[in-house]
N, C-alpha and C. Protein backbone atom coordinates (compact mmCIF):
# COMPACT_ATOMS: atom_id res chain seq x y z
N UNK A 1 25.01 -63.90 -19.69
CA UNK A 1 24.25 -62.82 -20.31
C UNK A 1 24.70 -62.73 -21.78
N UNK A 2 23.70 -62.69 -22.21
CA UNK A 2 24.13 -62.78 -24.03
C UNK A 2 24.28 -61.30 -25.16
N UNK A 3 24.35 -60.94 -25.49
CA UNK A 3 25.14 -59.40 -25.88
C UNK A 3 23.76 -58.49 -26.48
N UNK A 4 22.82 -59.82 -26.80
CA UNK A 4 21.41 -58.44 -26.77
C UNK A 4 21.17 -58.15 -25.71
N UNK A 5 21.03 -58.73 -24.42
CA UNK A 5 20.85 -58.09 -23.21
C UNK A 5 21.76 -57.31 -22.64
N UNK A 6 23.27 -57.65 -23.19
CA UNK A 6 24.34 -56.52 -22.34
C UNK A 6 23.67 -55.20 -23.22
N UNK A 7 23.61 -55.54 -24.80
CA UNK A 7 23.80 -53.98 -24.89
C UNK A 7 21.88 -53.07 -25.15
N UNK A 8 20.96 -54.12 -24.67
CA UNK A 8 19.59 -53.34 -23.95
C UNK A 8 20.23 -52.49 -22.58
N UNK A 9 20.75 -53.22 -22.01
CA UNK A 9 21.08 -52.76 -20.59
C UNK A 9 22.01 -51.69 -20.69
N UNK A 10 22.68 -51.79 -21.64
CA UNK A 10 24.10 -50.72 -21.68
C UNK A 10 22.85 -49.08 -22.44
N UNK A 11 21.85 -49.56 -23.36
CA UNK A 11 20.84 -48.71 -24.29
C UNK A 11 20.26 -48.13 -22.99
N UNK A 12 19.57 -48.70 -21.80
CA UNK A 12 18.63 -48.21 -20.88
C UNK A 12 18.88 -47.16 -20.10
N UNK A 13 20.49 -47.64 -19.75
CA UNK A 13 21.63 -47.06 -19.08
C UNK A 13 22.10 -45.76 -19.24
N UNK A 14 22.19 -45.80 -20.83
CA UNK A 14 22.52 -43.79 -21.34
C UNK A 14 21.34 -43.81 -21.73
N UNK A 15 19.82 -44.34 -21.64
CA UNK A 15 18.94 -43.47 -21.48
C UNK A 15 18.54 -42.82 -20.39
N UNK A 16 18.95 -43.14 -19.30
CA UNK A 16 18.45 -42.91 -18.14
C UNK A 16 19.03 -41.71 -17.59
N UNK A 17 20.56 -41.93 -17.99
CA UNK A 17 21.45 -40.80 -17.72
C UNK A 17 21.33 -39.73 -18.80
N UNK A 18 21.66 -39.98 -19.61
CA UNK A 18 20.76 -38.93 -20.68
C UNK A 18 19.67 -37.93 -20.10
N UNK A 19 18.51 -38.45 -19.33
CA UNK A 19 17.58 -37.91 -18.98
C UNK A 19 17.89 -37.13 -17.62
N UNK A 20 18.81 -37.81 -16.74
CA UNK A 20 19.35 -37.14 -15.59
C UNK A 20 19.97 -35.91 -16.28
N UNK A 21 20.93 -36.04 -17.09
CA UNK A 21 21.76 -34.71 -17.34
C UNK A 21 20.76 -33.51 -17.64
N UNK A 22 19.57 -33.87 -19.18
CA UNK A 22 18.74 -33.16 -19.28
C UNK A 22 18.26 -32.67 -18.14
N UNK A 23 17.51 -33.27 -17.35
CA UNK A 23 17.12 -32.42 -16.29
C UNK A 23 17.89 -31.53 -15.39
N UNK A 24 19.13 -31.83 -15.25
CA UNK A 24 19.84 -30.73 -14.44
C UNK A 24 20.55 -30.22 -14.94
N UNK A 25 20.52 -29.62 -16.49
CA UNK A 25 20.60 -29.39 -17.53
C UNK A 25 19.34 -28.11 -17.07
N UNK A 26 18.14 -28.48 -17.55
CA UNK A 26 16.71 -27.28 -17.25
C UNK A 26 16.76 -27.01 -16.50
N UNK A 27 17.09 -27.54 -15.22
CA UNK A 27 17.30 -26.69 -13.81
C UNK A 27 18.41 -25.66 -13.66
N UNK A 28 19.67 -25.78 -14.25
CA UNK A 28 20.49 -24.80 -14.33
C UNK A 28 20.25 -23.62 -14.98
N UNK A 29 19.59 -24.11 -15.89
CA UNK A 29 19.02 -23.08 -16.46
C UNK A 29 17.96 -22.49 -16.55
N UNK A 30 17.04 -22.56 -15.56
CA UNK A 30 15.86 -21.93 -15.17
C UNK A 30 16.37 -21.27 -13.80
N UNK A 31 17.44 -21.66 -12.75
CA UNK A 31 18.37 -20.47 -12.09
C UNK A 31 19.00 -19.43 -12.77
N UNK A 32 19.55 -19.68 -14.10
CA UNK A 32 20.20 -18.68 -14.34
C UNK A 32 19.36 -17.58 -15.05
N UNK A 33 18.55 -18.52 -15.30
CA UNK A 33 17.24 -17.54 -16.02
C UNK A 33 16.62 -16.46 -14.53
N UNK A 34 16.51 -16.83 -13.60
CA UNK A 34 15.93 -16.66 -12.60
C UNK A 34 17.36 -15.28 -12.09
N UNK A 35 18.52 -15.78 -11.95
CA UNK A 35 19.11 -14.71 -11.41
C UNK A 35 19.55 -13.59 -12.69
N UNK A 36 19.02 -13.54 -13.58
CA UNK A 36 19.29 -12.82 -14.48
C UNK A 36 18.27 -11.65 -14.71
N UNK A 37 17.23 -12.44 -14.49
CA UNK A 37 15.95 -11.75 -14.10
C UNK A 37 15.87 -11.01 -13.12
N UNK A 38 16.09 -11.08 -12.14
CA UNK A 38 16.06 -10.69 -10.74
C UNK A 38 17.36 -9.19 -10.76
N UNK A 39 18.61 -9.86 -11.81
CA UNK A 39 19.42 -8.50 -11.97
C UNK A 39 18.90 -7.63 -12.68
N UNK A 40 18.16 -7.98 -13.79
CA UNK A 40 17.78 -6.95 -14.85
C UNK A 40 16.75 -6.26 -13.63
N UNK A 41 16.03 -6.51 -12.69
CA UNK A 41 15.18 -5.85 -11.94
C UNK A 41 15.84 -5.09 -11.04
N UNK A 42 16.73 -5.41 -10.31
CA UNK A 42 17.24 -4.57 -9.56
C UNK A 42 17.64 -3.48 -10.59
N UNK A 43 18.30 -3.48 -11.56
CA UNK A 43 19.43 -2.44 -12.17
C UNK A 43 17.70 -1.29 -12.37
N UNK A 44 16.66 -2.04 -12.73
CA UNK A 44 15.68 -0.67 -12.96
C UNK A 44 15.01 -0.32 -11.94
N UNK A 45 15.45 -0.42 -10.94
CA UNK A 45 15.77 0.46 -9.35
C UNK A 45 16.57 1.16 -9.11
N UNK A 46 17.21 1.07 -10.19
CA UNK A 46 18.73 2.18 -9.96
C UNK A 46 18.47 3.30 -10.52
N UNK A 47 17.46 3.93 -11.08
CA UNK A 47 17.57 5.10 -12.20
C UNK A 47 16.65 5.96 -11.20
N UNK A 48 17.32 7.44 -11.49
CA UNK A 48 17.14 8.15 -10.90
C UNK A 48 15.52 8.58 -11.00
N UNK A 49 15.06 8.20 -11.68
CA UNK A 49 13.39 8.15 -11.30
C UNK A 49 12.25 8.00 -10.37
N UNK A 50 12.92 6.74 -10.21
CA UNK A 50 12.66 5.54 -9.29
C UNK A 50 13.35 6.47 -7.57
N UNK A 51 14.38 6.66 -7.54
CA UNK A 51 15.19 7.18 -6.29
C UNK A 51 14.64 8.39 -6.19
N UNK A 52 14.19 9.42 -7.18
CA UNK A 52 13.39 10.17 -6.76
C UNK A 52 12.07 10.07 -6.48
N UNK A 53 11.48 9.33 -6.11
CA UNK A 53 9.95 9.07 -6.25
C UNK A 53 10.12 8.72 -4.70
N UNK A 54 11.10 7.51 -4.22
CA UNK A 54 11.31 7.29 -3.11
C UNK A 54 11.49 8.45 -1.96
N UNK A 55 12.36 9.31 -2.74
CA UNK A 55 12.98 10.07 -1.53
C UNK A 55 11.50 11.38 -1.28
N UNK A 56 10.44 11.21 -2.54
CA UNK A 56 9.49 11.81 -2.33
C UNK A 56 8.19 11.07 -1.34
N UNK A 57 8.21 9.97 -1.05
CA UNK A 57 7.60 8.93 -0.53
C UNK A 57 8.08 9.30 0.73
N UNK A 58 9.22 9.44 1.04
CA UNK A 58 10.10 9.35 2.48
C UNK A 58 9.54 10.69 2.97
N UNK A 59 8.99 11.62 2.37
CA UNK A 59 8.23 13.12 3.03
C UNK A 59 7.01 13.06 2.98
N UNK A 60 6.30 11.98 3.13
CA UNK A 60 4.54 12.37 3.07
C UNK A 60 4.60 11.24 4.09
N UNK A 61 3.05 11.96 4.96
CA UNK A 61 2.61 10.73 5.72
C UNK A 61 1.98 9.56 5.21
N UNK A 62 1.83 8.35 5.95
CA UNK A 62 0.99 7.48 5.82
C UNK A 62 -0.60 7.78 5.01
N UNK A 63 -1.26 6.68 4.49
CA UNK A 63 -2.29 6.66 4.33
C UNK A 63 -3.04 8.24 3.37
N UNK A 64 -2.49 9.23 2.48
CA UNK A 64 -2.86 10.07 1.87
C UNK A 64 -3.92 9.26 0.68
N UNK A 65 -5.01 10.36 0.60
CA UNK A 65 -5.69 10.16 -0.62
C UNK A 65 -5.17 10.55 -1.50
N UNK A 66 -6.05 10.19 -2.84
CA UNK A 66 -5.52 10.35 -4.34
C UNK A 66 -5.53 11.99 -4.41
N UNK A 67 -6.11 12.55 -4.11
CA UNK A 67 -6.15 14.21 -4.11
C UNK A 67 -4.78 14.88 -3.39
N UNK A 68 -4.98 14.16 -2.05
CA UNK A 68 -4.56 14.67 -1.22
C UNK A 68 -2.95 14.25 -1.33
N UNK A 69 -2.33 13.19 -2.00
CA UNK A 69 -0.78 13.12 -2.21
C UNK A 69 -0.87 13.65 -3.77
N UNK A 70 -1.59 13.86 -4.51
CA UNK A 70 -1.24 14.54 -5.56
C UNK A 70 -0.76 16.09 -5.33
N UNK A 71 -1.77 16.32 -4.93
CA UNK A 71 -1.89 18.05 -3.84
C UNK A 71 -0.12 18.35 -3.07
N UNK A 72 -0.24 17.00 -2.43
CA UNK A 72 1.53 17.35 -2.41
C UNK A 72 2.52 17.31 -2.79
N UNK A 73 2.55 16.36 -3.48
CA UNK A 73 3.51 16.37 -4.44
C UNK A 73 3.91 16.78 -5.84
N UNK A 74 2.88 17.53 -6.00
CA UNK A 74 3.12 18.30 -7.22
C UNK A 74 3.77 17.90 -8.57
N UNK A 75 4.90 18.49 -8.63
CA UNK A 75 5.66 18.06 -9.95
C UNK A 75 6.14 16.86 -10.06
N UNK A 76 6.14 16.64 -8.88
CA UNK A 76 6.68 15.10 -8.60
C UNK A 76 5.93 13.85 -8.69
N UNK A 77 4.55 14.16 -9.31
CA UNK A 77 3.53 13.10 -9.36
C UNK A 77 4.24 11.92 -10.30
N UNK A 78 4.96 12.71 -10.98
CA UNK A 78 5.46 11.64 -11.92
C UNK A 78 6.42 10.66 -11.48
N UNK A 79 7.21 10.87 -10.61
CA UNK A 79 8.34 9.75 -10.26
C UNK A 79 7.63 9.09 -9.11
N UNK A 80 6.64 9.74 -8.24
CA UNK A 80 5.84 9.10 -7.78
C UNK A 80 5.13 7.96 -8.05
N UNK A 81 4.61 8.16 -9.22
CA UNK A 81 3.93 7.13 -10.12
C UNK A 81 4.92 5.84 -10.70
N UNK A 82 5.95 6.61 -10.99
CA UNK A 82 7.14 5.59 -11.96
C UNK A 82 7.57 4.29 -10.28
N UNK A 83 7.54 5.12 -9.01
CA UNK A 83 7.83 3.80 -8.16
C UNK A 83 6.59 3.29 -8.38
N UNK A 84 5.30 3.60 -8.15
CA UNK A 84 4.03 2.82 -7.69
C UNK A 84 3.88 2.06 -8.92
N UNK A 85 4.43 2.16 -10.49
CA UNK A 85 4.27 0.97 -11.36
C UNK A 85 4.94 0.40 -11.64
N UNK A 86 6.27 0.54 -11.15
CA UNK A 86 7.47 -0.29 -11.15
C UNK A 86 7.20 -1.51 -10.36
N UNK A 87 6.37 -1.23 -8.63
CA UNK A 87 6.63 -1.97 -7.93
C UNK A 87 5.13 -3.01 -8.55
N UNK A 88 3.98 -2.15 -9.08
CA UNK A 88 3.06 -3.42 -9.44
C UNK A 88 3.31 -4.21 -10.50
N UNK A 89 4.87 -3.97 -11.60
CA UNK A 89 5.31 -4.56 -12.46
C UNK A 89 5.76 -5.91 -11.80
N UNK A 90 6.07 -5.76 -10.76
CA UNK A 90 7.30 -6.48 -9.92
C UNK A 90 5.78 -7.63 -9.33
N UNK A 91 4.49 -7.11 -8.82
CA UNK A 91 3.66 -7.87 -8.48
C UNK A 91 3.14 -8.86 -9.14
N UNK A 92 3.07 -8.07 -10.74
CA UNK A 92 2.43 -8.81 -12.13
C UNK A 92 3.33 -10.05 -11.96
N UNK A 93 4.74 -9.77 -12.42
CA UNK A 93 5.79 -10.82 -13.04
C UNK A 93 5.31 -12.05 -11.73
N UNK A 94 5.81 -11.54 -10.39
CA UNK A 94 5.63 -12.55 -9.68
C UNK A 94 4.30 -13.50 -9.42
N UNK A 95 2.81 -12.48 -9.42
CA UNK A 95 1.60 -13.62 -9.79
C UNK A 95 1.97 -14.27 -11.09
N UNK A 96 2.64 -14.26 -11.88
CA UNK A 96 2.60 -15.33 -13.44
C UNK A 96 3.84 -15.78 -13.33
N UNK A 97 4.39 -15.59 -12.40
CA UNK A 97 5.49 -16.81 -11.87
C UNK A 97 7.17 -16.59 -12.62
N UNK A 98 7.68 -15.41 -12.95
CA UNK A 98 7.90 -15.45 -13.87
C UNK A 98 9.96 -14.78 -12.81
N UNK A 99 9.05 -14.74 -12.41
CA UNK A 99 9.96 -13.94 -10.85
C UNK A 99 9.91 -14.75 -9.16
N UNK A 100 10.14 -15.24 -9.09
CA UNK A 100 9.92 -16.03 -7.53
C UNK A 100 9.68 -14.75 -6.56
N UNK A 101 8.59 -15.22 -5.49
CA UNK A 101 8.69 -14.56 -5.10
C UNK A 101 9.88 -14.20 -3.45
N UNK A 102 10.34 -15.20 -3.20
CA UNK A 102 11.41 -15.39 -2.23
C UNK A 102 12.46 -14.42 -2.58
N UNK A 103 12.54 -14.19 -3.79
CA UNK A 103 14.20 -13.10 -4.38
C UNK A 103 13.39 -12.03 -4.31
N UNK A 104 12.28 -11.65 -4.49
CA UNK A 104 11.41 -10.45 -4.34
C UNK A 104 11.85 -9.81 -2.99
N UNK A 105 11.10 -10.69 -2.32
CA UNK A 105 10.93 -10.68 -0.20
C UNK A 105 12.01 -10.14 0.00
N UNK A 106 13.47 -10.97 -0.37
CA UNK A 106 14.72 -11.05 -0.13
C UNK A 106 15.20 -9.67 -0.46
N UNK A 107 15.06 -8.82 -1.64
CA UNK A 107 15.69 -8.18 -2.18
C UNK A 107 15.14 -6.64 -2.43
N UNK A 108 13.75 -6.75 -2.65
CA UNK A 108 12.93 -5.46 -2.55
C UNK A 108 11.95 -5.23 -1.49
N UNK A 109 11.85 -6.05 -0.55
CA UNK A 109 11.00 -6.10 0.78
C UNK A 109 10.45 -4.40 1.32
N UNK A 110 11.63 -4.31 1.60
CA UNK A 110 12.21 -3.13 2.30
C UNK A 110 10.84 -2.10 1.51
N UNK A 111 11.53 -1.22 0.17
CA UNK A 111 11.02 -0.58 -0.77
C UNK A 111 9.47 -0.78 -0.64
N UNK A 112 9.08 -2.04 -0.96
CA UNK A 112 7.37 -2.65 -1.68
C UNK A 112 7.11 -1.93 -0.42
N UNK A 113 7.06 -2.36 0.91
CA UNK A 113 6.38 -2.24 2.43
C UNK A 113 5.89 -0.73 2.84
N UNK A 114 7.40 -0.35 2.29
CA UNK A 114 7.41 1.12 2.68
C UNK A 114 6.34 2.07 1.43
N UNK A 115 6.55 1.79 0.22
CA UNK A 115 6.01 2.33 -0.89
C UNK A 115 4.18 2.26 -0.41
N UNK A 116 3.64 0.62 -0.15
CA UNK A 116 2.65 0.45 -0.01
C UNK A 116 1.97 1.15 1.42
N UNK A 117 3.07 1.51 2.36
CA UNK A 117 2.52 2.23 3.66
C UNK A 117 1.72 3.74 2.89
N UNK A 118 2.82 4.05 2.49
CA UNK A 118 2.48 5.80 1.96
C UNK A 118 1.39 5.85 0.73
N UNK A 119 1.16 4.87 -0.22
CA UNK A 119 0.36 4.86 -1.04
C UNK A 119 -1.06 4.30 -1.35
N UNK A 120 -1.07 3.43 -0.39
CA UNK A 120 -2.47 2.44 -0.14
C UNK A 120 -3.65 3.15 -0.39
N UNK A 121 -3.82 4.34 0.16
CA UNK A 121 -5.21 4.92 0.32
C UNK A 121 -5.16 5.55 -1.00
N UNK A 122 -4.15 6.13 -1.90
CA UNK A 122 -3.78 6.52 -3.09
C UNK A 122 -4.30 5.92 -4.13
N UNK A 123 -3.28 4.24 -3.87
CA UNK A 123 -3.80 3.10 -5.24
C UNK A 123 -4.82 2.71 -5.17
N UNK A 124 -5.75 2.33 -3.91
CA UNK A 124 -7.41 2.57 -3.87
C UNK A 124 -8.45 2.98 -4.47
N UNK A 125 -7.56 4.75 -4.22
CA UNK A 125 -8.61 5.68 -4.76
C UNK A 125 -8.39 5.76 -6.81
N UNK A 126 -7.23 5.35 -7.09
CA UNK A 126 -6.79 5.40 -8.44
C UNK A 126 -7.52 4.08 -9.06
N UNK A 127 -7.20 3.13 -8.49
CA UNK A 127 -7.85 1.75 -9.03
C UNK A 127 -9.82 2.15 -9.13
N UNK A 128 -10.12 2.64 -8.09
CA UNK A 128 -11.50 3.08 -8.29
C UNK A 128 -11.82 3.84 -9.29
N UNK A 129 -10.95 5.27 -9.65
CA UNK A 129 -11.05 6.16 -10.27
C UNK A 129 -11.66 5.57 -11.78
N UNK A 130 -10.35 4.46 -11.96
CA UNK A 130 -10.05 3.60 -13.43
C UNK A 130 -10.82 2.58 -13.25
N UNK A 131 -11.49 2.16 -12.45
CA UNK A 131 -12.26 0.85 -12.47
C UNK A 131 -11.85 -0.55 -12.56
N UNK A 132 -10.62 -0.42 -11.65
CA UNK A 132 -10.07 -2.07 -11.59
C UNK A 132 -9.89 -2.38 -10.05
C-alpha cells in the first residue's frame, strides 16, 4: 500500500468518526434539551395558581357547562382557567413536537385526565363561544 492510499484511508477514517461523534454529539443534546424542557414544565406546575385551580377542579362534578362551572366557581374562574391553559400549552408544545409526548403521559397524565374529566363540556362550550 503506497502512502496516498494509507493516508485516503487514514482521511476517510476521521471522517467517518468525525461524523459518528457529531451525531451523538446532537443526540445528547436534543436529551438534554428535552429534559430541561420537561423541568422548566413541571416547575410551572408548582405555583400556587395552578394548585389552586386544581384543588378547585377536585370540588365540581364531571361534565359542567360553561355557565354552569363558572356559576360555581366564582372568584376562582381565574385559577381555573390558568390550569385549563397551562394544560393546552402543554398540548400545543407537544403537537409541534417540541415536548415528547411519552414525558408528558409519564409525568402529567394524572392532572391532563383529571382536568379534562371536569372541564370538557366547559372547553366545548368556550371554544364555541370564541369560534375555534
Amino acid at each position: 500500500m503506497n502512502s496516498a492510499a494509507l493516508f485516503n484511508l487514514v482521511s476517510a477514517l476521521a471522517l467517518v468518526g468525525g461524523l459518528v461523534f457529531t451525531g451523538l454529539q446532537i443526540r445528547a443534546a436534543q436529551q438534554q434539551r428535552s429534559r430541561e424542557t420537561m423541568l422548566q414544565l413541571l416547575q410551572s406546575f408548582r405555583t400556587r395558581e395552578f394548585v389552586e385551580g386544581m384543588i378547585v377542579f377536585a370540588d365540581l362534578p364531571d361534565g359542567l357547562s360553561r355557565a354552569e362551572l363558572e356559576a360555581r366557581v366564582g372568584d376562582k374562574l381565574l385559577a381555573v382557567r390558568m390550569v385549563l391553559f397551562s394544560l393546552e400549552t402543554i398540548g400545543s408544545l407537544v403537537q409541534k413536537r417540541e415536548i415528547p409526548l411519552d414525558l408528558v403521559v409519564e409525568y402529567l397524565n394524572g392532572p391532563l385526565l383529571f382536568a379534562w374529566r371536569k372541564a370538557e363540556q366547559f372547553t366545548y362550550d368556550l371554544r364555541t363561544a370564541v369560534g375555534d
